[in-house]
C-alpha atoms as a PDB file:
ATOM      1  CA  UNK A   1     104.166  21.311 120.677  1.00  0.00           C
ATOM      2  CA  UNK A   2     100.773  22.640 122.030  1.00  0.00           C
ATOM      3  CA  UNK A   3      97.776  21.459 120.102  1.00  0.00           C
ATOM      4  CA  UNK A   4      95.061  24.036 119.035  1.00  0.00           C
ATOM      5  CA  UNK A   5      91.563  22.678 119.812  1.00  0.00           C
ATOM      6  CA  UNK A   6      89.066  23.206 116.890  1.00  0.00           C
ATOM      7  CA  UNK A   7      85.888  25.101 118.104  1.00  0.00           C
ATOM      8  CA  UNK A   8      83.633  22.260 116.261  1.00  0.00           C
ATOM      9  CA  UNK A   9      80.268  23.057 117.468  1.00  0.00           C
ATOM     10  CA  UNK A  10      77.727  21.064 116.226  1.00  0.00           C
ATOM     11  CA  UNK A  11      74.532  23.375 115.356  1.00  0.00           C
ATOM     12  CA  UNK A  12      71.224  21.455 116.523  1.00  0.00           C
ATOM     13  CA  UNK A  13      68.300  22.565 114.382  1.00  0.00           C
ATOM     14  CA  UNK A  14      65.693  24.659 116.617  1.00  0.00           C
ATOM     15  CA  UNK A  15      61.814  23.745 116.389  1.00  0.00           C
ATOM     16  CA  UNK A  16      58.666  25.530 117.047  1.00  0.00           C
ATOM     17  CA  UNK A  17      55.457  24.709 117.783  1.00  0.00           C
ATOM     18  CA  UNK A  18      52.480  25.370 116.076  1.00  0.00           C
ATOM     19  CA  UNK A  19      51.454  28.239 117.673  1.00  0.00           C
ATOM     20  CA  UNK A  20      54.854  30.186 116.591  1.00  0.00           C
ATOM     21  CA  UNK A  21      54.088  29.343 113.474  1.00  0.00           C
ATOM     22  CA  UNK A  22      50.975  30.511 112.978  1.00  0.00           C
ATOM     23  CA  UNK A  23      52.186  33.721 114.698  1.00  0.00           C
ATOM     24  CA  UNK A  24      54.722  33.923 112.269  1.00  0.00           C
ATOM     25  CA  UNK A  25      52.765  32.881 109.024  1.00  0.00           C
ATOM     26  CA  UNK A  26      49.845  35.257 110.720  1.00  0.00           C
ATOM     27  CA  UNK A  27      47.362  32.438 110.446  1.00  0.00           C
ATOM     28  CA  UNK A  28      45.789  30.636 113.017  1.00  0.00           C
ATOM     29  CA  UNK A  29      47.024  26.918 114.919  1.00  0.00           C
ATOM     30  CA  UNK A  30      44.284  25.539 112.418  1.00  0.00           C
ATOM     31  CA  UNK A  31      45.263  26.347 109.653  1.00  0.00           C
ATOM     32  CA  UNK A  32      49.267  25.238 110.654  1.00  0.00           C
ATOM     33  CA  UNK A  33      47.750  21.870 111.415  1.00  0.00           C
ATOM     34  CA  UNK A  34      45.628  21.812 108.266  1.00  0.00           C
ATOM     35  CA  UNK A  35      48.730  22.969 105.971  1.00  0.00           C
ATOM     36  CA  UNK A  36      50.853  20.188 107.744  1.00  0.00           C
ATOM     37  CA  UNK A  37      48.327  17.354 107.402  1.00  0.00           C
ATOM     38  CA  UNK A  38      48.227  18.412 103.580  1.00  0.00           C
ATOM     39  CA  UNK A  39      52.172  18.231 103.532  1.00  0.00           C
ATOM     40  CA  UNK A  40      52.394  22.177 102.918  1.00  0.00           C
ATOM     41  CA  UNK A  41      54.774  22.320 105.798  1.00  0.00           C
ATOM     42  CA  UNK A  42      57.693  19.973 107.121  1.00  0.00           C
ATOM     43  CA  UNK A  43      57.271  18.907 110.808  1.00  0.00           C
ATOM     44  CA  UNK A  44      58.446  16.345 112.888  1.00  0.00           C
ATOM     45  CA  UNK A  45      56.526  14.414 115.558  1.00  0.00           C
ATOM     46  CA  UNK A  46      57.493  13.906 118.983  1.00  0.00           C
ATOM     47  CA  UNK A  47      56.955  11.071 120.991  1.00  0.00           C
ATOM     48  CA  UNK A  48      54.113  12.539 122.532  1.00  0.00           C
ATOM     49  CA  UNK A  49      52.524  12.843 119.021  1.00  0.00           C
ATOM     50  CA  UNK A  50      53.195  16.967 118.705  1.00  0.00           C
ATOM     51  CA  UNK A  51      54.117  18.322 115.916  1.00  0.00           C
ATOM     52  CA  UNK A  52      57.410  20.621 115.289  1.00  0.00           C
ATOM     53  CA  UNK A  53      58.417  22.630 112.670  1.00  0.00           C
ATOM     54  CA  UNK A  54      62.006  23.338 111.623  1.00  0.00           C
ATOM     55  CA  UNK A  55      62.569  27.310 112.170  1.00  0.00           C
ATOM     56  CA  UNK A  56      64.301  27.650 109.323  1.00  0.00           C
ATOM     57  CA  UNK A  57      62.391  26.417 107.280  1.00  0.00           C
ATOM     58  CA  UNK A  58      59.543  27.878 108.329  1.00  0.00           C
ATOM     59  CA  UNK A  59      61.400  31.577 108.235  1.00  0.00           C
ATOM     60  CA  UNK A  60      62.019  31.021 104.500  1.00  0.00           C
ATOM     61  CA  UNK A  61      58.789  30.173 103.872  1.00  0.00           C
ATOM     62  CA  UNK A  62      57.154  33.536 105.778  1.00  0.00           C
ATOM     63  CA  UNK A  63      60.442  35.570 103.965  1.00  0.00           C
ATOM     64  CA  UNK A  64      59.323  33.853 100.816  1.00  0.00           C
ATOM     65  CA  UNK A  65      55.464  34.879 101.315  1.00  0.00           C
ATOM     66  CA  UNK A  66      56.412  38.700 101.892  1.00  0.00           C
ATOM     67  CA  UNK A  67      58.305  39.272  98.543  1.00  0.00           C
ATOM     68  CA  UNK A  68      56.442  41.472  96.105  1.00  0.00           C
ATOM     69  CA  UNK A  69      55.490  39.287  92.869  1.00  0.00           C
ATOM     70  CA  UNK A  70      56.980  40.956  90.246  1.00  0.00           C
ATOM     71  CA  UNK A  71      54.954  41.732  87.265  1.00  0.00           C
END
């Protein structure tokens, strides 16, 4: 009997750096750095002391910021 193998790909979470995000949020590195020393936005630090923001998170948010309010 021939076995099937599973494609089981494990997705790794992509980062950016603040300089994507503030070209994404259209606001400057500052400000990024500002927002995530206020704990506005989720990063991680690398070793080197960087921080990194999750993409998808950061995505939602700018998606989130360019809906209409209602009202």
């Amino acid at each position: 009997m021939a076995q099937r193998k599973t494609s089981s790909r494990i997705e790794v979470p992509s980062y950016l750096r603040t300089a994507e995000v503030a070209d994404i949020l259209h606001v400057s590195p500052k400000t990024v750095s500002r927002w995530a020393k206020e704990g506005k936005l989720p990063f991680l630090k690398t070793l080197g002391g960087h921080r990194r923001y999750p993409e998808a998170k950061i995505r939602e948010l700018a998606n989130n910021l360019r809906e209409e309010p209602t009202g």
